[in-house]
C-alpha atoms as a PDB file:
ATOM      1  CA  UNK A   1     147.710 -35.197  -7.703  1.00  0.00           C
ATOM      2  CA  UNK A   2     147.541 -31.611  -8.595  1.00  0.00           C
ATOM      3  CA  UNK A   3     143.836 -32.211  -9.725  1.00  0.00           C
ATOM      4  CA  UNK A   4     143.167 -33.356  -5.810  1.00  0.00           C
ATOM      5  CA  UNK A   5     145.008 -30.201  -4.178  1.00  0.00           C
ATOM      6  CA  UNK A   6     142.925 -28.059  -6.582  1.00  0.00           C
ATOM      7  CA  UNK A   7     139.286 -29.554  -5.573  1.00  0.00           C
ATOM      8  CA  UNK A   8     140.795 -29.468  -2.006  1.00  0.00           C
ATOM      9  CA  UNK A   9     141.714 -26.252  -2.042  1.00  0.00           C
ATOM     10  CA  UNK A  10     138.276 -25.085  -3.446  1.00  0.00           C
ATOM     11  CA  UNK A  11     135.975 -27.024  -1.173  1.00  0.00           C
ATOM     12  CA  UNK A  12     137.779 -25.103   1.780  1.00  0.00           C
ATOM     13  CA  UNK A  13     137.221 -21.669   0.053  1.00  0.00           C
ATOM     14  CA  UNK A  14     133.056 -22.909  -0.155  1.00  0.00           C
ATOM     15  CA  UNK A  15     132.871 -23.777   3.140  1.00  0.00           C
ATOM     16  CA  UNK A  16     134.617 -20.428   4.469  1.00  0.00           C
ATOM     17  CA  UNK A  17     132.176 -18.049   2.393  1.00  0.00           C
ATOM     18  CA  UNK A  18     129.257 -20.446   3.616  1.00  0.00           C
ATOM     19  CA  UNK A  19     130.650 -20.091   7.747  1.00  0.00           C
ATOM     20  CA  UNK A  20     131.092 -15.959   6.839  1.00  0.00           C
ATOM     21  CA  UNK A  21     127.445 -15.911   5.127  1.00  0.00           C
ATOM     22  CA  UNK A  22     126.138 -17.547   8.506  1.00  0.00           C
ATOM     23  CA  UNK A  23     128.120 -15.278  10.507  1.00  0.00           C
ATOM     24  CA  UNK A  24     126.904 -11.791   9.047  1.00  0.00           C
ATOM     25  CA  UNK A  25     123.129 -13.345   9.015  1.00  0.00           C
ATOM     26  CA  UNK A  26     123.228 -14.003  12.573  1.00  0.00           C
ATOM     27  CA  UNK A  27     124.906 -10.289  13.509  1.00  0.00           C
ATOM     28  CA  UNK A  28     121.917  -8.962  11.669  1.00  0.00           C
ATOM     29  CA  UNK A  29     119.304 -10.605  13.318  1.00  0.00           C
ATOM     30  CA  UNK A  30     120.693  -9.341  16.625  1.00  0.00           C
ATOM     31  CA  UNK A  31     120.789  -6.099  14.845  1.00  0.00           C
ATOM     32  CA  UNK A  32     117.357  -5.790  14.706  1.00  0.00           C
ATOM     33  CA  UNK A  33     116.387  -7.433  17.364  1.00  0.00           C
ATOM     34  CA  UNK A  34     117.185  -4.383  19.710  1.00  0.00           C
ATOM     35  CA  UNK A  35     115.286  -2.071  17.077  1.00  0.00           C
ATOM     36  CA  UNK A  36     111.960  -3.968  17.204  1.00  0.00           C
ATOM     37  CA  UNK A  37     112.495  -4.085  21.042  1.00  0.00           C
ATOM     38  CA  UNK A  38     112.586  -0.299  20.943  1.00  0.00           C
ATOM     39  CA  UNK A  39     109.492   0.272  19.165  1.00  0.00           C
ATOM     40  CA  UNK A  40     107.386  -2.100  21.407  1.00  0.00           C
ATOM     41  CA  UNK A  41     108.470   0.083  23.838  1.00  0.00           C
ATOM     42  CA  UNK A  42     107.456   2.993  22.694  1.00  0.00           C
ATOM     43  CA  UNK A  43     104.042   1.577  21.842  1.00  0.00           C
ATOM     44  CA  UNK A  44     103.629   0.590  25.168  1.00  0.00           C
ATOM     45  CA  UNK A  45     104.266   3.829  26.398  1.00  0.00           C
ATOM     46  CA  UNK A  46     102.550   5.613  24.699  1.00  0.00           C
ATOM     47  CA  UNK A  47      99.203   3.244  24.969  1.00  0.00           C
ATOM     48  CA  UNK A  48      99.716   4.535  28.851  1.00  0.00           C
ATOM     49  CA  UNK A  49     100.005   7.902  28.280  1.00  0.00           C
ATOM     50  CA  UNK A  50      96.632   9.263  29.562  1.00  0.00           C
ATOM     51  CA  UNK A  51      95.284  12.427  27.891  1.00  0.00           C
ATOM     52  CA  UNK A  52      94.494  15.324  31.135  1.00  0.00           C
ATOM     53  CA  UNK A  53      90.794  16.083  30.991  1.00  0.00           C
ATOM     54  CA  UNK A  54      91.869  19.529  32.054  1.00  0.00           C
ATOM     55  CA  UNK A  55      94.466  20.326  29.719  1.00  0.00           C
ATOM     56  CA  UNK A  56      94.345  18.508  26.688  1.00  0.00           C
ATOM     57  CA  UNK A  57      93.627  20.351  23.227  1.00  0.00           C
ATOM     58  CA  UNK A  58      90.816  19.540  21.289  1.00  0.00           C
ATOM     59  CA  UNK A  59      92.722  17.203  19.249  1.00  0.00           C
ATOM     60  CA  UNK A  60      93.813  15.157  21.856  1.00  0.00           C
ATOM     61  CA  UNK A  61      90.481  15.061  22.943  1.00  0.00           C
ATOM     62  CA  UNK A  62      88.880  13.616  19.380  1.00  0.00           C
ATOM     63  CA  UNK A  63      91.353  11.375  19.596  1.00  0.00           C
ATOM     64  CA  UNK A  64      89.669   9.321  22.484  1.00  0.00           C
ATOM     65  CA  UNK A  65      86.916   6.718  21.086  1.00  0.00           C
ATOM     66  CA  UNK A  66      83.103   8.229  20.789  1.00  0.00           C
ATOM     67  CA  UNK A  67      84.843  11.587  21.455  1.00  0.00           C
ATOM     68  CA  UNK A  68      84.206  13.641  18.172  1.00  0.00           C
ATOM     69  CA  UNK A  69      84.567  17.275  17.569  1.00  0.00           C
ATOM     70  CA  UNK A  70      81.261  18.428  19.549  1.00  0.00           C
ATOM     71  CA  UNK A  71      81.817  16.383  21.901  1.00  0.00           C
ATOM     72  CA  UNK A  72      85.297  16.996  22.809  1.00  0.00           C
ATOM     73  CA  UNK A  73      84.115  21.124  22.605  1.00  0.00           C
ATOM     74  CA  UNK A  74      81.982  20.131  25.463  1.00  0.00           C
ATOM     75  CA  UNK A  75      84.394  18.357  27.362  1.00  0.00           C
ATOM     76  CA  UNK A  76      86.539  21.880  27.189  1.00  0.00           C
ATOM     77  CA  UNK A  77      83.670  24.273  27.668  1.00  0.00           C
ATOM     78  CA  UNK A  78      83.124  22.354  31.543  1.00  0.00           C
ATOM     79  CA  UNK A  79      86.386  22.603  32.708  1.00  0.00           C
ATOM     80  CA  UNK A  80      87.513  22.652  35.748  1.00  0.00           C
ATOM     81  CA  UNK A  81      87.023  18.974  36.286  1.00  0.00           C
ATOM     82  CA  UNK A  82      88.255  17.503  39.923  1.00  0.00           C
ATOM     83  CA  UNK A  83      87.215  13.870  38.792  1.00  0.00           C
ATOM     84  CA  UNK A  84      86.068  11.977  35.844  1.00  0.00           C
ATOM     85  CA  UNK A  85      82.728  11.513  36.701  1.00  0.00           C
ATOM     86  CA  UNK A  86      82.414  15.588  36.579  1.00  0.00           C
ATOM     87  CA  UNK A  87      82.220  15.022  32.770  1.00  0.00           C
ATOM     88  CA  UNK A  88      78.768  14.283  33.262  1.00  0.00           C
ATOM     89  CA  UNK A  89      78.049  17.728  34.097  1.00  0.00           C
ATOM     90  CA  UNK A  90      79.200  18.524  30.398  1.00  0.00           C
ATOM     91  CA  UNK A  91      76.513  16.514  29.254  1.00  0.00           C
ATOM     92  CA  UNK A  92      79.179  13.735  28.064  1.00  0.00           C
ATOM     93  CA  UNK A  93      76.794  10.725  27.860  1.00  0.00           C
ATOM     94  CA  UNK A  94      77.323   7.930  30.172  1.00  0.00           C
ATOM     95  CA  UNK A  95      78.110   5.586  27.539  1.00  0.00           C
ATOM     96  CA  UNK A  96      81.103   7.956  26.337  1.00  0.00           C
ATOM     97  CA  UNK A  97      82.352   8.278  29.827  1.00  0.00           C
ATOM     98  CA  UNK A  98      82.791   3.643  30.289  1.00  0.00           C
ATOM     99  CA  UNK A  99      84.402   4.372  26.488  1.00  0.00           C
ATOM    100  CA  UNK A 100      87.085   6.502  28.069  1.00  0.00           C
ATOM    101  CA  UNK A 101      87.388   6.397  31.535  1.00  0.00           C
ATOM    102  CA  UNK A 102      90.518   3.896  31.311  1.00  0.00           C
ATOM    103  CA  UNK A 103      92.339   6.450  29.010  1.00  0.00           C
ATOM    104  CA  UNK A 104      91.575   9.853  30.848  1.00  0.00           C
ATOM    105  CA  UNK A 105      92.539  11.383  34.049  1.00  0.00           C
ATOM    106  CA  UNK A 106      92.270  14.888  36.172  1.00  0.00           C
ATOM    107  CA  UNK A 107      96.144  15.608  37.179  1.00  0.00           C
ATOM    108  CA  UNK A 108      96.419  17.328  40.062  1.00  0.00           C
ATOM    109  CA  UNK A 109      96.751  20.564  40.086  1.00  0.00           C
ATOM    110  CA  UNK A 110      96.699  20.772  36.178  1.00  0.00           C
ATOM    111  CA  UNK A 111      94.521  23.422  35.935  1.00  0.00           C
ATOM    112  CA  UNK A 112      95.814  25.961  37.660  1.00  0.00           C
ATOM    113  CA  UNK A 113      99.382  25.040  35.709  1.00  0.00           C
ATOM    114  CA  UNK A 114      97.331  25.283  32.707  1.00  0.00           C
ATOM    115  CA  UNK A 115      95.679  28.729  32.991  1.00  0.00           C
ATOM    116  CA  UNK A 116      98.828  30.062  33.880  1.00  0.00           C
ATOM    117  CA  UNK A 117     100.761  28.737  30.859  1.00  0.00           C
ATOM    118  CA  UNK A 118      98.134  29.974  28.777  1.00  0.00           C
ATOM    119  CA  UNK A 119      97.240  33.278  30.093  1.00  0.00           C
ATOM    120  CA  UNK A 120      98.463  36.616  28.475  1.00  0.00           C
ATOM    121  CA  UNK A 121     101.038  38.877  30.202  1.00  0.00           C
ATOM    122  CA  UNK A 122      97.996  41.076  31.193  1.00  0.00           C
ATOM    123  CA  UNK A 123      95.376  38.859  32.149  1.00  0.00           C
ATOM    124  CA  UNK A 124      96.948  37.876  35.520  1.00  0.00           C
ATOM    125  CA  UNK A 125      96.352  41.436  36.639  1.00  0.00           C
ATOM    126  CA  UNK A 126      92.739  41.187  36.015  1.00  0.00           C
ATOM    127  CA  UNK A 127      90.600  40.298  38.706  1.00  0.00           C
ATOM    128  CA  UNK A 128      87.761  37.567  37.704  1.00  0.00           C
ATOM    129  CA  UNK A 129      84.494  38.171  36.844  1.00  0.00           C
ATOM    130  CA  UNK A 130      81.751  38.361  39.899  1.00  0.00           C
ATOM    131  CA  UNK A 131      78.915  36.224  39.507  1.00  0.00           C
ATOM    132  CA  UNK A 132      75.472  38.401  39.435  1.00  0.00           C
ATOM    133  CA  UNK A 133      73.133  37.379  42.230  1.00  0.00           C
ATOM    134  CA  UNK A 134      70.193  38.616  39.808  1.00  0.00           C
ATOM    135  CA  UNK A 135      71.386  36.986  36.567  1.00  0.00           C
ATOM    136  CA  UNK A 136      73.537  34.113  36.945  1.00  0.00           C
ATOM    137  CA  UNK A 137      72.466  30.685  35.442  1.00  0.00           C
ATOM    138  CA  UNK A 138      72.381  27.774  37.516  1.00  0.00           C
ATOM    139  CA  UNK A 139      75.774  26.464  36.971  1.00  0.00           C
ATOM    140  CA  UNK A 140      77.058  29.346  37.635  1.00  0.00           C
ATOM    141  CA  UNK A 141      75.541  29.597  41.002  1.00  0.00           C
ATOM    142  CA  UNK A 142      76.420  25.797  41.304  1.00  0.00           C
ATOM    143  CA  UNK A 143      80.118  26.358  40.527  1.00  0.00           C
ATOM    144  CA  UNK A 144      80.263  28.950  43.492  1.00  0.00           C
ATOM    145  CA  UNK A 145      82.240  27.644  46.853  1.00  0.00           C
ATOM    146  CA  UNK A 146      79.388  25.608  49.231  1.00  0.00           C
ATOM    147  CA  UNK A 147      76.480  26.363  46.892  1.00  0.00           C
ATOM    148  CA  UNK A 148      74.929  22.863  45.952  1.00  0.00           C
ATOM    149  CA  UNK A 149      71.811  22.977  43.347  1.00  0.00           C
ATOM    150  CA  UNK A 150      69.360  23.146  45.616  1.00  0.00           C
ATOM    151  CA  UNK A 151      70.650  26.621  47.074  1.00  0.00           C
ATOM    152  CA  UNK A 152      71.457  27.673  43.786  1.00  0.00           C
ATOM    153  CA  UNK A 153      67.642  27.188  42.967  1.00  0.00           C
ATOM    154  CA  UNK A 154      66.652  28.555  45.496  1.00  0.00           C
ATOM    155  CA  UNK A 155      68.627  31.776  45.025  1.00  0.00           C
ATOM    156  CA  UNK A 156      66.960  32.113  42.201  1.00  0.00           C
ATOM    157  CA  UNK A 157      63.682  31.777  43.264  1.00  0.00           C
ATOM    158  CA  UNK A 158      64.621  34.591  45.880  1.00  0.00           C
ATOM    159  CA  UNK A 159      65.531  37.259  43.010  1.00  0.00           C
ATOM    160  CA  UNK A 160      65.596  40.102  42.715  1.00  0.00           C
ATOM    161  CA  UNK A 161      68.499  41.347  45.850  1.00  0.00           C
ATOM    162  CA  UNK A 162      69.525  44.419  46.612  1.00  0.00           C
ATOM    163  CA  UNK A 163      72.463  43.175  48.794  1.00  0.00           C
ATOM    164  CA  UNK A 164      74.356  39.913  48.988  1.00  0.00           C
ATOM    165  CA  UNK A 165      73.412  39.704  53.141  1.00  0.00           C
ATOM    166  CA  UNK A 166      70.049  39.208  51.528  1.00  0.00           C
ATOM    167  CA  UNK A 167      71.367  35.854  50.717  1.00  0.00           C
ATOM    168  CA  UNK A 168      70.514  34.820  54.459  1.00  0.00           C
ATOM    169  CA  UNK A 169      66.765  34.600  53.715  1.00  0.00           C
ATOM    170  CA  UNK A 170      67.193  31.415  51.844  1.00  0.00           C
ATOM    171  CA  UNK A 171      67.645  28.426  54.242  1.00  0.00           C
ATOM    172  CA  UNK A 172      70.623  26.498  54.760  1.00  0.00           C
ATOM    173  CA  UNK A 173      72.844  29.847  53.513  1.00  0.00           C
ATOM    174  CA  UNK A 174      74.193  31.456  57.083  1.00  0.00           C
ATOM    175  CA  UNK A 175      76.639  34.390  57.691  1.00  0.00           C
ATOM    176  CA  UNK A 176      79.485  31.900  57.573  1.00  0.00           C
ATOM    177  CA  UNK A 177      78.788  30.378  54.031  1.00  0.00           C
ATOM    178  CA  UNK A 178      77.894  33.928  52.901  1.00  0.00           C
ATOM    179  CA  UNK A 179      80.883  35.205  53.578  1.00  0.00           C
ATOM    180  CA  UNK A 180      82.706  32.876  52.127  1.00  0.00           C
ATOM    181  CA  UNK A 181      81.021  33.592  48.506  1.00  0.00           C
ATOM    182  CA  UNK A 182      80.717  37.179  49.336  1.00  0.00           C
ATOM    183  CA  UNK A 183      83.744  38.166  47.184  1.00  0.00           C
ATOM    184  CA  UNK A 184      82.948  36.011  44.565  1.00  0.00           C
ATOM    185  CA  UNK A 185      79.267  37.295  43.938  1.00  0.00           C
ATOM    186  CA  UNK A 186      77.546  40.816  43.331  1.00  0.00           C
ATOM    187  CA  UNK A 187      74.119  41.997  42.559  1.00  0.00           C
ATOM    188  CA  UNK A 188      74.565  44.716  40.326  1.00  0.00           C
ATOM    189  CA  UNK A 189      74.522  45.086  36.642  1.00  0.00           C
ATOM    190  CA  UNK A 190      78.157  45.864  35.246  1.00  0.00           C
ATOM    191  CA  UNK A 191      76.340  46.244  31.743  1.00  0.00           C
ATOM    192  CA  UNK A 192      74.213  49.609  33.356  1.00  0.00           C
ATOM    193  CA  UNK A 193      76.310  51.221  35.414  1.00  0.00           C
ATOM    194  CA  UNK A 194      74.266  54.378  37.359  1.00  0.00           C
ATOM    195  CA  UNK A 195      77.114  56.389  36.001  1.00  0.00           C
ATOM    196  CA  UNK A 196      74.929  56.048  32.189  1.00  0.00           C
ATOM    197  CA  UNK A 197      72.143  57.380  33.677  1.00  0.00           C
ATOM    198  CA  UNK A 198      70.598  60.362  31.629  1.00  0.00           C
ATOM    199  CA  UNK A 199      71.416  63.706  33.521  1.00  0.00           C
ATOM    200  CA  UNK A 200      67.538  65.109  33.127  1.00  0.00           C
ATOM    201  CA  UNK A 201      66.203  61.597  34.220  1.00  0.00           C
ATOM    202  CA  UNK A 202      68.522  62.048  37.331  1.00  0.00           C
ATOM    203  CA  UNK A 203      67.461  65.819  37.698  1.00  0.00           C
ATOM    204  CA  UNK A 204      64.071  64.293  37.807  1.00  0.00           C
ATOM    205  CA  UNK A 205      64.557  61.576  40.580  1.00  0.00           C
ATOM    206  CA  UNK A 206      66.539  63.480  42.878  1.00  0.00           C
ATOM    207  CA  UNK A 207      63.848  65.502  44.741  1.00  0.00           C
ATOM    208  CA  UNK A 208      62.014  61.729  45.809  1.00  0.00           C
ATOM    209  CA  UNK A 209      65.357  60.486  46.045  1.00  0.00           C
ATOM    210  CA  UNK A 210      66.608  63.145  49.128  1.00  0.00           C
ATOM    211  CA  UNK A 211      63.034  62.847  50.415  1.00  0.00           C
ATOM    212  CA  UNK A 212      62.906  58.894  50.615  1.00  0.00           C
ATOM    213  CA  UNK A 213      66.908  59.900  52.449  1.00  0.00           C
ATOM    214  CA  UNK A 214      65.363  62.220  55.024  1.00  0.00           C
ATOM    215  CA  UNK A 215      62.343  59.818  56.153  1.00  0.00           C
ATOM    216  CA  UNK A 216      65.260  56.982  56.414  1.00  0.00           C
ATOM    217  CA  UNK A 217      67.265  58.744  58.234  1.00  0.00           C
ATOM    218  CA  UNK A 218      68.064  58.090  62.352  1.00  0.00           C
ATOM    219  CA  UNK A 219      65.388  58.387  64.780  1.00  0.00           C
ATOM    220  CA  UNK A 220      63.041  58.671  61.931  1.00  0.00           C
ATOM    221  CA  UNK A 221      60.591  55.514  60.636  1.00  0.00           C
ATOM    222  CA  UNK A 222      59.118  54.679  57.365  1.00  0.00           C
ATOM    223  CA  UNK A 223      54.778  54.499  57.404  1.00  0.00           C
ATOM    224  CA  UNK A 224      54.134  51.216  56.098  1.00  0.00           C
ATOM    225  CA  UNK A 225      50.593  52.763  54.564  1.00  0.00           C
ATOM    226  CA  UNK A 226      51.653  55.549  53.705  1.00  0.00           C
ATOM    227  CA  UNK A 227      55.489  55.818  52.383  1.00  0.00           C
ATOM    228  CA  UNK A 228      56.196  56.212  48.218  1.00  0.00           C
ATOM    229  CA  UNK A 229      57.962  53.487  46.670  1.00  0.00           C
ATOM    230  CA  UNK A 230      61.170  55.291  46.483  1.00  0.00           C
ATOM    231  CA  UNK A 231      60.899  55.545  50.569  1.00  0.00           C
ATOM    232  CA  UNK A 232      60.244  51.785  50.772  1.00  0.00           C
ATOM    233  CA  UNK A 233      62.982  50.835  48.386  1.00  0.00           C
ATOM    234  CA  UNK A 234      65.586  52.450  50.954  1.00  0.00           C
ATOM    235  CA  UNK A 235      64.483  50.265  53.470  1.00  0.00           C
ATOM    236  CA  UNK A 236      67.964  47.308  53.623  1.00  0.00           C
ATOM    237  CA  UNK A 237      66.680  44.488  51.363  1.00  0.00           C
ATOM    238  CA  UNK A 238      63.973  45.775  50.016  1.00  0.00           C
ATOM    239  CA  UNK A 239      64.624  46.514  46.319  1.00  0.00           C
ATOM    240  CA  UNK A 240      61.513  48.092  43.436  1.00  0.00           C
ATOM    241  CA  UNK A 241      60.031  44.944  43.198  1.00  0.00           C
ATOM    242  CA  UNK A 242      59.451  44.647  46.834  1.00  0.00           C
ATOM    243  CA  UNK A 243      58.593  47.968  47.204  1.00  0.00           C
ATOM    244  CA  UNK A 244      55.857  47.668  44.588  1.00  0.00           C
ATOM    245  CA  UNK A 245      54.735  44.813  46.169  1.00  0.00           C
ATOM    246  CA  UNK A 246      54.028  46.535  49.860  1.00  0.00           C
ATOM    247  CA  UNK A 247      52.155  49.041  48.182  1.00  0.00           C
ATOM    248  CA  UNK A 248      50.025  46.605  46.758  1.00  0.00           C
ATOM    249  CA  UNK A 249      49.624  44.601  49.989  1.00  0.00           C
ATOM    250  CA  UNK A 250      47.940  47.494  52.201  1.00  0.00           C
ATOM    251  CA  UNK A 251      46.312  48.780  54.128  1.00  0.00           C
ATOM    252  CA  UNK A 252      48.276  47.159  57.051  1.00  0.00           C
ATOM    253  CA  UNK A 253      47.125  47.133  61.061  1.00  0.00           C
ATOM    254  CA  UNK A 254      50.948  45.950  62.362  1.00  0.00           C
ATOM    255  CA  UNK A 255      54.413  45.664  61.174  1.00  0.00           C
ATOM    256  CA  UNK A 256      54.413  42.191  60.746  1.00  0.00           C
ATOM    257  CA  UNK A 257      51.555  42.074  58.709  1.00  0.00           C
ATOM    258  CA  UNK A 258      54.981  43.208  56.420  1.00  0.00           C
ATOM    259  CA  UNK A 259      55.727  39.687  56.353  1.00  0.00           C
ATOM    260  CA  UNK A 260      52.402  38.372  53.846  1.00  0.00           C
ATOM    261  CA  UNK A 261      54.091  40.315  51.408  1.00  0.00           C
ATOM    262  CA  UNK A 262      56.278  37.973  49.168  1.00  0.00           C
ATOM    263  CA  UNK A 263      59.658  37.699  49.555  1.00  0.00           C
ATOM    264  CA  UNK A 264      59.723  39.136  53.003  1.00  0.00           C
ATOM    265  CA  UNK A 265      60.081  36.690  55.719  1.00  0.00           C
ATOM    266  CA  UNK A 266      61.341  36.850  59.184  1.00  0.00           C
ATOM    267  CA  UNK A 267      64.888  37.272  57.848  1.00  0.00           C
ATOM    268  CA  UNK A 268      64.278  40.514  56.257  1.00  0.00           C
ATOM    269  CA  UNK A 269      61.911  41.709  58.774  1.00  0.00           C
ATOM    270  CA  UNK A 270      64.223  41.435  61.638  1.00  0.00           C
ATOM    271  CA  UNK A 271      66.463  44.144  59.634  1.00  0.00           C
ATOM    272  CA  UNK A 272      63.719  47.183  58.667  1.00  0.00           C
ATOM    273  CA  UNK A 273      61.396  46.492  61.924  1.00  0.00           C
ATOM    274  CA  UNK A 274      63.444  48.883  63.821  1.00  0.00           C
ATOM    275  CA  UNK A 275      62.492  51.392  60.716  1.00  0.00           C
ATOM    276  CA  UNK A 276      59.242  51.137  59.865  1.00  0.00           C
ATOM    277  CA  UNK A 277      55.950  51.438  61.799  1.00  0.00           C
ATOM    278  CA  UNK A 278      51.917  51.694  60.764  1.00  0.00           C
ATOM    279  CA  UNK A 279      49.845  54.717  61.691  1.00  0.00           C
END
């Protein structure tokens, strides 16, 4: 009898740890259950997070698939971007661009945030660089507000000026458009200012310099036969080259015939006829 109680006794003690085994198994599994939940979370946020064409590092960039470290150097070096197709103006490949057009994106406004952020406590103060009439590249003349490539080719074709209004020669560019770039643009050269000048090479100029002055002045008119270069490059528009360039084209019979000479078309004409005249 005691022998029964005693195998009683112990199958109830088995089948309690056995129930209490089951119990802590199951707890676990819902303990880790929540954990793996978390981390596909995570994964899927993160596989949404797109990287900013316009403020991502380098890094972030190489990251992206075909993007390597020349590549993504490029990608920086033609920012601004205002869509993703402007990565083509980079010279990102169109290949790259279906590799990571799903993963990039231009936020708005995210430039200007950017530059900002980034910029020293000085730099703010400074005012931006002017793009030279006479030197720019293209893209630089591109990049300017209303200036497409063919007008920036065509600026260039029109070099050298001697004033931005000379910008109204080229077609398509009138005195609405050119005022609108007129404070972004210039035509001199900030790397010779007339300040460097020698002081004997300006003692030397000076004489044809008040001379050219005098001719130029009111009431008086240049002789399109006759007048030195220095008197012909005070005329408005007409810079050495053009200058040169009338010298080489006479003798002339009328004031218009000012208008074989290259470079000189009705545009400029309309401004110096009132100043010049042929004897």
């Amino acid at each position: 009898m005691s022998r029964a109680v005693f195998l009683r006794a112990t199958a109830t003690v088995a089948l309690a740890a056995m129930v209490t085994a089951a119990g802590l198994g199951q707890g676990q599994g819902q303990t880790a259950a929540p954990t793996a939940s978390r981390g596909q979370v995570k994964d899927k946020a993160k596989a949404k997070t797109l990287v900013d064409l316009n403020t991502a590092t380098l890094t972030e960039l190489e990251e992206l698939p075909s993007v390597g470290p020349a590549v993504a150097k490029k990608i920086v070096s033609g920012r601004p971007y205002k869509a993703i197709d402007d990565l083509t103006k980079a010279g990102i490949s169109d290949r790259t661009l279906g590799a990571i057009r799903d993963l990039v994106q231009v936020g708005p406004g995210s430039t200007a945030k950017a530059a900002v952020k980034r910029a020293a406590p000085g730099a703010m103060k400074k005012a931006p660089a002017k793009v030279n009439l006479n030197k720019a590249p293209l893209a630089d003349l591109e990049a300017l507000p209303g200036i497409g490539p063919a007008h920036a080719k065509a600026i260039i074709e029109g070099r050298p000026y001697g004033a931005v209004d000379e910008l109204s020669r080229i077609k398509g560019l009138g005195a609405a458009r050119i005022d609108e770039i007129r404070g972004l643009v210039s035509v001199e050269d900030p790397a010779t200012p007339k300040t460097k000048a020698a002081p004997g090479r300006m003692a030397r100029r000076a004489p044809a310099v008040e001379k050219a002055v005098e001719k130029a002045a009111p009431g008086r008119k240049i002789d399109l036969n006759t007048a030195t270069k220095e008197e012909l490059d005070t005329l408005p528009g007409i810079g050495p080259v053009k200058a040169q360039a009338i010298i080489e084209k006479r003798p002339f019979k009328t004031i218009e015939d000012i208008m074989k000479v290259p470079g000189i078309k009705e545009g400029e004409f309309a401004k110096i006829k009132h100043l010049i005249n042929v004897k």
